[in-house]
Protein backbone atom coordinates (compact mmCIF):
# COMPACT_ATOMS: atom_id res chain seq x y z
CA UNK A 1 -93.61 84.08 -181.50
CA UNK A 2 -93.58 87.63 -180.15
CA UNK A 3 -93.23 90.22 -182.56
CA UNK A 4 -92.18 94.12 -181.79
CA UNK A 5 -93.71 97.00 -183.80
CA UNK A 6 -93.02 100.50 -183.55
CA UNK A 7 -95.53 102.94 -184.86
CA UNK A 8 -95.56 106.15 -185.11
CA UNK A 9 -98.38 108.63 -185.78
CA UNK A 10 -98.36 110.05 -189.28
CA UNK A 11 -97.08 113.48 -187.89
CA UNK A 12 -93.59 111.60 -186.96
CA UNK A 13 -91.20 110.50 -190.37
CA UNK A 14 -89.72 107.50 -187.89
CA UNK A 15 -90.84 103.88 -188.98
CA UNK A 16 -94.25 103.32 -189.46
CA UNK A 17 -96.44 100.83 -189.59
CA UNK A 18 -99.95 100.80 -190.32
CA UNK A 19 -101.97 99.56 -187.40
CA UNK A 20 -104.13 97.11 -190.02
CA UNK A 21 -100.41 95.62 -190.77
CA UNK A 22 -100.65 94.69 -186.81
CA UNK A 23 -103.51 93.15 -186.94
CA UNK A 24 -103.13 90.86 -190.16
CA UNK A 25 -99.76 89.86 -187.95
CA UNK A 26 -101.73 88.19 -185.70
CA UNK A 27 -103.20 84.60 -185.33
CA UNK A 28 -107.20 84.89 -184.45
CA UNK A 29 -107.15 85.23 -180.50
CA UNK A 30 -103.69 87.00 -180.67
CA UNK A 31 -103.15 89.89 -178.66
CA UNK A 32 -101.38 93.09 -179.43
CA UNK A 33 -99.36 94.80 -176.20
CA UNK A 34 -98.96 98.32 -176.29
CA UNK A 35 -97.05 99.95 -173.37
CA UNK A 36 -95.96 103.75 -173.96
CA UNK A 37 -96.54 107.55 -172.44
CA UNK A 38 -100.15 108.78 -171.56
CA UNK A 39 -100.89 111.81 -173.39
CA UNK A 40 -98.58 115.03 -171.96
CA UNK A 41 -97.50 118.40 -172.56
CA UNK A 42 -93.72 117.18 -174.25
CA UNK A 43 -91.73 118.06 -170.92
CA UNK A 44 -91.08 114.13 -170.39
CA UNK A 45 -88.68 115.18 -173.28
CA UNK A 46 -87.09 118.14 -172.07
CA UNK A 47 -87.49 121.78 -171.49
CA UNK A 48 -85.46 122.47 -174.60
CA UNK A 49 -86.27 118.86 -177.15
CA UNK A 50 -88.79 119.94 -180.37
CA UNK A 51 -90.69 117.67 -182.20
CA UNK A 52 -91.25 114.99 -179.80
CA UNK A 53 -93.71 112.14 -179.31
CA UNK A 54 -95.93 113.37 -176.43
CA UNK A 55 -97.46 110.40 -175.56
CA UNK A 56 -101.01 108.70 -176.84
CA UNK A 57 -104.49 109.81 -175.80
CA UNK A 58 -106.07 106.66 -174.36
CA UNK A 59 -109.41 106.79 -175.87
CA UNK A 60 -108.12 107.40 -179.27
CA UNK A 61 -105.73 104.60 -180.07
CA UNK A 62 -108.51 102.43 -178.66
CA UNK A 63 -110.84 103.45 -181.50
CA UNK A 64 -108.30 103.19 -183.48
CA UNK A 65 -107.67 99.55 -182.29
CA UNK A 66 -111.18 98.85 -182.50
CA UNK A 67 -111.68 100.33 -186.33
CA UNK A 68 -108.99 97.26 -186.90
CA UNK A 69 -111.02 94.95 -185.31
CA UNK A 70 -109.69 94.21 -181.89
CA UNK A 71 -111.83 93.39 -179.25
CA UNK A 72 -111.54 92.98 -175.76
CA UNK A 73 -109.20 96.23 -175.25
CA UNK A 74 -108.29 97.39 -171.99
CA UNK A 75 -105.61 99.83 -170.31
CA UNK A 76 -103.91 99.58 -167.28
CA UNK A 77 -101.00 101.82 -165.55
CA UNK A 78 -97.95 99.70 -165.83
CA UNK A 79 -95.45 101.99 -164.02
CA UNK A 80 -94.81 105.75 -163.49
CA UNK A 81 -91.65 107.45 -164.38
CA UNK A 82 -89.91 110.17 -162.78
CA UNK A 83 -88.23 112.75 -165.02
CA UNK A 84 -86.71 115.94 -164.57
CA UNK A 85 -88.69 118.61 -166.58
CA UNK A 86 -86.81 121.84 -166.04
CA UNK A 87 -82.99 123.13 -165.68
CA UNK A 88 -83.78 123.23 -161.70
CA UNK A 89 -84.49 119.98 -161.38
CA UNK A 90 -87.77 119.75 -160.75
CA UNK A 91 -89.41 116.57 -161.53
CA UNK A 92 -93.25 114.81 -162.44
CA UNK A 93 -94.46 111.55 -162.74
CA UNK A 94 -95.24 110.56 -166.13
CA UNK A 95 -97.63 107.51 -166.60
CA UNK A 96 -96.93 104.66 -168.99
CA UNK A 97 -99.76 102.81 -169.73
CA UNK A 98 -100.55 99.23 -170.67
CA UNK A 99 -102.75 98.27 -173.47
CA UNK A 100 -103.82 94.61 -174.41
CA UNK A 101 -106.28 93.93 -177.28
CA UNK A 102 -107.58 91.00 -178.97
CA UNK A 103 -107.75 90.01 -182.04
CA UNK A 104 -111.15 88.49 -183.42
């Protein structure tokens, strides 16, 4: 079974879900798949969107993976996207990362 969670950090009123919620989910030897934005300024968004997720410092939701209990945790780059930032087109690659952990 493959289950999809969305959570967002407490700063953002979307769904949540608390990451230990994730983790009782899982079978022992699961593994949780996280693939979103690398940490940026907010112009993947838009020169003119407010309030918007800017992406997830790598080193941080890993702690915050391994506070849960996962082990085993490792990022990769899983693909680059290419978004226009400003009203003249201009564009920059914007990382999306990879992250598999392990459940004990």
């Amino acid at each position: 079974m493959i289950w999809f969670i969305r959570y967002d950090p407490p700063s953002h009123s979307r769904y949540t879900t608390h990451p230990h919620a994730v983790y009782e989910l899982l079978n022992s030897g699961g593994h949780l798949c996280v693939a979103d934005l690398d940490k940026e300024d907010g112009s993947f968004h838009g020169h003119d969107a407010e309030d918007v997720h800017k992406g997830f410092d790598q080193k941080k939701l890993a702690g915050v993976a391994e506070k849960q209990g996962f082990i085993n945790i490792s990022f990769s780059t899983a693909y680059k996207m290419e978004r226009e930032v400003n009203e003249s087109d201009e564009t920059k690659l914007f990382p999306i990362f990879l992250m598999v952990a392990q459940k004990e």
